[in-house]
Protein backbone atom coordinates (compact mmCIF):
# COMPACT_ATOMS: atom_id res chain seq x y z
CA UNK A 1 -70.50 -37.30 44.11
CA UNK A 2 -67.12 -35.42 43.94
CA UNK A 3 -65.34 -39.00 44.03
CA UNK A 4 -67.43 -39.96 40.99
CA UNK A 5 -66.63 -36.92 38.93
CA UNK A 6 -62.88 -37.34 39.82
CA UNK A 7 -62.37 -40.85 39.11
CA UNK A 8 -64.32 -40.48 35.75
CA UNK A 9 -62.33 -37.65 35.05
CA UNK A 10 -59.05 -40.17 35.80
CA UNK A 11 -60.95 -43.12 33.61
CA UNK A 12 -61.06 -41.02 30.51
CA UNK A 13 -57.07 -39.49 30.79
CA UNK A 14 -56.26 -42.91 31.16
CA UNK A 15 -57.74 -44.08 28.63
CA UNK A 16 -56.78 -41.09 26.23
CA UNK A 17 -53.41 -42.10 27.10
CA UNK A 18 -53.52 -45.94 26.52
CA UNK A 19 -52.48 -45.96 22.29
CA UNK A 20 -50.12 -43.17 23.20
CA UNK A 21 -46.81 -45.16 21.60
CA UNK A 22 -43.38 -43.90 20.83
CA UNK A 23 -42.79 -46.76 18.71
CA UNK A 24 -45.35 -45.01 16.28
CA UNK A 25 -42.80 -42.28 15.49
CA UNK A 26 -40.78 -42.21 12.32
CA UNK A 27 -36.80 -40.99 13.49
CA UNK A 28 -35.90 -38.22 11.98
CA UNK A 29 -32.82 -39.42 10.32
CA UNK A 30 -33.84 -43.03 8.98
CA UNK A 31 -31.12 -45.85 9.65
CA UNK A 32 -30.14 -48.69 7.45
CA UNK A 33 -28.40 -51.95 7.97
CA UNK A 34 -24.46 -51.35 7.65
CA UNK A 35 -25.41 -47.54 7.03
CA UNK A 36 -22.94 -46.08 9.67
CA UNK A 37 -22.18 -42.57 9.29
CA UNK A 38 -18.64 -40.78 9.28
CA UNK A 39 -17.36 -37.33 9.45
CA UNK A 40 -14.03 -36.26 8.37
CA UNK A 41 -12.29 -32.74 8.42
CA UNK A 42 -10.86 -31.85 5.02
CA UNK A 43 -8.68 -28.90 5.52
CA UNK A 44 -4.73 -28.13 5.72
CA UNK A 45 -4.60 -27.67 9.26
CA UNK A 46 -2.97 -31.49 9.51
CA UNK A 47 -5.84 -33.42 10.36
CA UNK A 48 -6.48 -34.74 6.68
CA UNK A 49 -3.07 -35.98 6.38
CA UNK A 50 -3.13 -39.69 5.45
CA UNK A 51 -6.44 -40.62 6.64
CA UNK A 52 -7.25 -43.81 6.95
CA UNK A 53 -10.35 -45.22 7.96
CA UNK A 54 -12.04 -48.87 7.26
CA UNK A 55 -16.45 -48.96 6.86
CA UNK A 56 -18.54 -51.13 5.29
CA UNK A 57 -20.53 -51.92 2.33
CA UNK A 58 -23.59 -48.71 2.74
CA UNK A 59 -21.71 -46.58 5.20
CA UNK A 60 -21.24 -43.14 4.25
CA UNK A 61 -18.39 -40.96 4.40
CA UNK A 62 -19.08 -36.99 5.33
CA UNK A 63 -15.97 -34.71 4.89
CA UNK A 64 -15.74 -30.58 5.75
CA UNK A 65 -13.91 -28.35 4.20
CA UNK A 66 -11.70 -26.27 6.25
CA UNK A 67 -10.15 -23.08 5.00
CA UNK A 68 -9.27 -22.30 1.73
CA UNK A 69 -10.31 -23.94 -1.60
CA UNK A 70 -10.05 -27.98 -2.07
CA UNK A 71 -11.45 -30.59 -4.06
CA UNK A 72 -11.66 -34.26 -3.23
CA UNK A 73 -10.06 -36.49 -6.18
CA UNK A 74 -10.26 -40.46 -6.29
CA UNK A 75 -6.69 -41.61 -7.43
CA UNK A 76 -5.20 -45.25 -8.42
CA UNK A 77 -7.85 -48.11 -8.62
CA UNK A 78 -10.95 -45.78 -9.72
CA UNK A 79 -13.32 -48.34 -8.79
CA UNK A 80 -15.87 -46.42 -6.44
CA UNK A 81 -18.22 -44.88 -8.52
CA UNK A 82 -19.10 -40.97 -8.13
CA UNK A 83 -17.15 -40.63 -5.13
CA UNK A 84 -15.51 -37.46 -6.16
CA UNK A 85 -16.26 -33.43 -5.90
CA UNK A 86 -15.04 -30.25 -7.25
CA UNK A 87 -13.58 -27.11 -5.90
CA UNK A 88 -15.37 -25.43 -3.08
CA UNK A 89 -14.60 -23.08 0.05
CA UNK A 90 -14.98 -23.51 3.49
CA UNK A 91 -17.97 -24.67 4.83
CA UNK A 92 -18.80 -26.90 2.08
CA UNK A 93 -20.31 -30.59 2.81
CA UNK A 94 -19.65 -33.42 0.60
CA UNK A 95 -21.15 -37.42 1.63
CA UNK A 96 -20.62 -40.16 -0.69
CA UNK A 97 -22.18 -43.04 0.48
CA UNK A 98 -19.68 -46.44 -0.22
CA UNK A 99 -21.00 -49.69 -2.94
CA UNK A 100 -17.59 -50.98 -4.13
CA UNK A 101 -15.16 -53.20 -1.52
CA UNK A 102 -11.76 -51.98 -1.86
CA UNK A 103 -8.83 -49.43 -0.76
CA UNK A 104 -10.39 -46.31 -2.43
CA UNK A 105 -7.67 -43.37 -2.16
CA UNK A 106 -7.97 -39.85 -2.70
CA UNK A 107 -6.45 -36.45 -2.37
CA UNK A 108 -6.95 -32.47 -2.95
CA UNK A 109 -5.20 -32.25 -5.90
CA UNK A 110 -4.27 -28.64 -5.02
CA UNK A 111 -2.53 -30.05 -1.48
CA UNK A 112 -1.32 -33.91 -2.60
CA UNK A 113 1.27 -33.85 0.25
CA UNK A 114 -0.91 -32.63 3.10
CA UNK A 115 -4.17 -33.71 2.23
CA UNK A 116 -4.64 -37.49 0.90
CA UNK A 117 -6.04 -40.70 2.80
CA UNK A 118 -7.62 -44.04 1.64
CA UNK A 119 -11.09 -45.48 2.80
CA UNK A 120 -10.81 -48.97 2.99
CA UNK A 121 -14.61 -50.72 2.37
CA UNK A 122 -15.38 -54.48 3.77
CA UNK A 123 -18.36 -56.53 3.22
């Protein structure tokens, strides 16, 4: 009688656990095709001198300010809409997510010489 109990017991976790699926869960950040992420200092400590990086059409572009106060300025070909931002502090977060192929170059127009760099965006 014990037996019976206890595989009973085993037949009904079993099948509890038989539509328990991963695959049902939504992630918590959703991904898109060609929607690669990037983050990028933005500060005057040297490491947003001439930055260069090359994405594609729907990747998205994260910078961080460092210290001090800085905006982020599209210059030349202003082709890329919205992708600018004003004057914050430290701290602050600004994403633009990329729509227009192209060299799309920008600065802090407080810091032109040590804080400029051009996105380059393929199909």
């Amino acid at each position: 009688m014990k037996y019976k109990v206890l595989l009973l017991i085993l037949a009904v976790i079993a099948i509890s656990c038989e539509n328990d699926s991963t695959s049902d869960l939504t992630p918590e950040t959703p991904t898109t095709p060609g929607g690669t992420s990037y983050n990028l200092g933005w500060s005057q400590s040297g490491d947003s001198i001439d930055q260069q990086l090359t994405i594609e059409v729907g990747d998205t572009v994260t910078w961080t300010w460092g210290s001090g106060t800085h905006n982020l300025e599209q210059i030349g070909d202003i082709s890329e809409p919205g992708f600018a931002e004003g004057y914050f502090s430290s701290g602050h977060v600004y994403s633009h997510t990329f729509t227009t192929v192209g060299a799309h170059d920008y600065l802090c127009s407080p810091h032109p010489n040590t804080m400029y760099g051009t996105i380059t965006v393929t199909e």
